[in-house]
Protein backbone atom coordinates (compact mmCIF):
# COMPACT_ATOMS: atom_id res chain seq x y z
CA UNK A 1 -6.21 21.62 36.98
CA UNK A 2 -6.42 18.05 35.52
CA UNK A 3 -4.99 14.96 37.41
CA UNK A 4 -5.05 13.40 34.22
CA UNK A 5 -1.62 13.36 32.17
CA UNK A 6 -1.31 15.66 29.57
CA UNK A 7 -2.47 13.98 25.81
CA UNK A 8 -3.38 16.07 23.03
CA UNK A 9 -5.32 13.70 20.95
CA UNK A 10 -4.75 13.63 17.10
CA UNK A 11 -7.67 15.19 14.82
CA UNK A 12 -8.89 12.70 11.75
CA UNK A 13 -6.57 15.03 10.01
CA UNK A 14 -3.67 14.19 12.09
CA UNK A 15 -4.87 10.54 11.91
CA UNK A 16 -4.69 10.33 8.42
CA UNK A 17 -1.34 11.81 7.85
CA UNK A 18 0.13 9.47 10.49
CA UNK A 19 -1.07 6.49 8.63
CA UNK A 20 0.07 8.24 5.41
CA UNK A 21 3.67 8.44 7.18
CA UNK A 22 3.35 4.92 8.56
CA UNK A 23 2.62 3.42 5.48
CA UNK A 24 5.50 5.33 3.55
CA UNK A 25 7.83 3.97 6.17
CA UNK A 26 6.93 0.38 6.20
CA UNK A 27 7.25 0.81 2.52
CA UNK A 28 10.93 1.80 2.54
CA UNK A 29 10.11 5.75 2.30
CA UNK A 30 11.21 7.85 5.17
CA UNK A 31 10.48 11.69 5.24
CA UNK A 32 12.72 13.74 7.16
CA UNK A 33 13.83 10.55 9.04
CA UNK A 34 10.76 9.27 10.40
CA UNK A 35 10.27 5.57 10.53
CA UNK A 36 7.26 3.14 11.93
CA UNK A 37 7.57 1.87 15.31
CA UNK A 38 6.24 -0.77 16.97
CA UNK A 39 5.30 -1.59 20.74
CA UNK A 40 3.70 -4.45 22.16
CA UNK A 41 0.38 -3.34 23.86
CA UNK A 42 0.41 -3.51 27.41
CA UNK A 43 -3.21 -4.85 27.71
CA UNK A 44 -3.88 -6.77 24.38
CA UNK A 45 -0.10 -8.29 23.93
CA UNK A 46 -0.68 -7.24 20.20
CA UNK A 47 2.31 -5.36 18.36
CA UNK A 48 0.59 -1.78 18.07
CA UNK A 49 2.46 0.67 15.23
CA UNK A 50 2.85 4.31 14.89
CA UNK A 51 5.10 6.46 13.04
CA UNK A 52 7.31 8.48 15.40
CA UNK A 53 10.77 11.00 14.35
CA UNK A 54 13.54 9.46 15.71
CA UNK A 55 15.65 12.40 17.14
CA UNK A 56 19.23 12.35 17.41
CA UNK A 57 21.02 14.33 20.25
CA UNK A 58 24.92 13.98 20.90
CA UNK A 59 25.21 10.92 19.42
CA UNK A 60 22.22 9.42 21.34
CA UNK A 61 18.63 8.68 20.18
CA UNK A 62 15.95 9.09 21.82
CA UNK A 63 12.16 8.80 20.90
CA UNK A 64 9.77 12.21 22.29
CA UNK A 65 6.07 12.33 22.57
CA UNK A 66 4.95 15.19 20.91
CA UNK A 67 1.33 14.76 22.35
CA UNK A 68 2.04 13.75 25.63
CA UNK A 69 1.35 10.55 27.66
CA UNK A 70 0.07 8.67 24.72
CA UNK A 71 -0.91 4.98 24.26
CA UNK A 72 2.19 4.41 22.46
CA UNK A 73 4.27 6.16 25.79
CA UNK A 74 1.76 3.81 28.36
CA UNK A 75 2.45 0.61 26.21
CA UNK A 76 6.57 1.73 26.27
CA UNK A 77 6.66 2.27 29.82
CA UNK A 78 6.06 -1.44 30.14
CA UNK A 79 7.34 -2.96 27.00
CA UNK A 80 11.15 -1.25 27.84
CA UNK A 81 11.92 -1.56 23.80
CA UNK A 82 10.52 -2.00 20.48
CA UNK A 83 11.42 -1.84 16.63
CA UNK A 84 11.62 0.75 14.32
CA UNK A 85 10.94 0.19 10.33
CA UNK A 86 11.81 1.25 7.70
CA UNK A 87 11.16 -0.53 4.49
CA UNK A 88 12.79 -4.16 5.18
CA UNK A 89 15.12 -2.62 7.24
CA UNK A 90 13.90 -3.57 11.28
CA UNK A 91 16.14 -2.12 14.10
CA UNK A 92 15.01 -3.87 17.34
CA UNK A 93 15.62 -1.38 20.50
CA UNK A 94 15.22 -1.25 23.92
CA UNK A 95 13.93 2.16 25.40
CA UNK A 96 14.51 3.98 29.15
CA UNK A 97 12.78 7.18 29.79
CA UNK A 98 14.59 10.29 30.21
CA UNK A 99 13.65 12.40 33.26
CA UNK A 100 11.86 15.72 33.21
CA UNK A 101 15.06 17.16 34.47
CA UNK A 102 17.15 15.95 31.71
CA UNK A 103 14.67 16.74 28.92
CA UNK A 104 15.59 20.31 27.91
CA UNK A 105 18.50 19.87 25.15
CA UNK A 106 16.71 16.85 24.11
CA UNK A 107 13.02 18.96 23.78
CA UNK A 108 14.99 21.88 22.32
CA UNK A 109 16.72 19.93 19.97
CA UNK A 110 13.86 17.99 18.64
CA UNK A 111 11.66 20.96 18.33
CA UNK A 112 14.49 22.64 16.63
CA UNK A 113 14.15 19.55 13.95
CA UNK A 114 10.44 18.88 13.97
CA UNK A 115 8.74 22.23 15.22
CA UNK A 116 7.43 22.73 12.00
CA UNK A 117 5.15 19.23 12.47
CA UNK A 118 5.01 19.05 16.38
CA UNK A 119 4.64 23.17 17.75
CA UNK A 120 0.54 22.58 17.86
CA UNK A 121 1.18 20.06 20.50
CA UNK A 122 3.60 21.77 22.49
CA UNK A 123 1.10 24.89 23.55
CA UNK A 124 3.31 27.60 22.79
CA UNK A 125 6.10 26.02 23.65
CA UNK A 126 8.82 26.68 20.47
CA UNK A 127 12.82 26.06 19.88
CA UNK A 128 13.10 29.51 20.39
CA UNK A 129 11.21 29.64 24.21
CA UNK A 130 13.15 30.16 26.88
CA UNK A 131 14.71 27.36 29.29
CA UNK A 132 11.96 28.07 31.75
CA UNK A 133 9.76 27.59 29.36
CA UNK A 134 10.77 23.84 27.89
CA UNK A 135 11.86 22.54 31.08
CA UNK A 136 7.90 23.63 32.33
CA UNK A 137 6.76 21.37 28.92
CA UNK A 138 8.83 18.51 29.88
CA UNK A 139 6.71 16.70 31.79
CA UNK A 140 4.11 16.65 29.67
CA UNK A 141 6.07 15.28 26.41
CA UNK A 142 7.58 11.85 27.85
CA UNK A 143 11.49 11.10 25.87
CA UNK A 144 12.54 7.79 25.95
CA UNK A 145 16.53 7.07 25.13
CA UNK A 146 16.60 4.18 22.91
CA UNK A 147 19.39 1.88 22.13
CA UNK A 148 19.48 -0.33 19.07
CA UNK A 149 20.56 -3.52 19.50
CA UNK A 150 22.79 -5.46 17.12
């Protein structure tokens, strides 16, 4: 067993399509919801961007890692917010992680929404797995609540 956090690193496939996405969204085209974010980088200070699915739960939104403790989850963790994009549109937030406890309506949820992109990083784990089986996932796919401000 790895001490490492779980990250599921994306193939030049995956890389491609997320700058595809990133560059639809930062040119005012949003697919499915999806919109660029950007976090300042906890070691280089530098605004770092990457498009993520904003996921809605009970009137809350929250922000999931699909592939685990990513750069983009490291550089959060420090940063506490960020924006979101979406054409001109820029929604400045500030973000709080969610614990692993609390994650299972939100993973469910999400996966519900986004399975059809995100199930290869979730290792089995599907909308339709049992409780047992999310709430095991949850600590490797950090959720972060996010509040927009203004």
């Amino acid at each position: 067993m790895s001490s490492q956090p779980y990250y599921l690193k994306g193939s030049p496939i995956n890389v491609r399509f997320n700058r595809v996405i990133g560059w639809l969204a930062r040119h005012g085209l949003s697919l499915m919801g999806s919109a660029e974010m950007s976090v300042r980088g906890r070691k280089s200070g530098q605004m770092q961007r990457i498009p993520v699915n904003p996921h809605t739960y009970k009137g809350a939104q929250f922000l999931v890692s699909a592939r685990g403790h990513s750069q983009w989850v490291r550089n959060m963790r420090v940063a506490g917010g960020g924006e979101l994009r979406v054409g001109r549109k820029v929604r400045t937030f500030t973000a709080v992680e969610v614990p692993d406890e609390e994650r299972l309506p939100i993973l469910r949820t999400y996966l519900e929404k986004w399975g059809w992109e995100v199930n290869q990083y979730f290792d089995g784990v599907t909308a339709k797995s049992t409780d047992a089986e999310i709430v095991a996932a949850a600590p490797d796919h950090p959720v972060f609540r996010i509040t927009v401000e203004g």
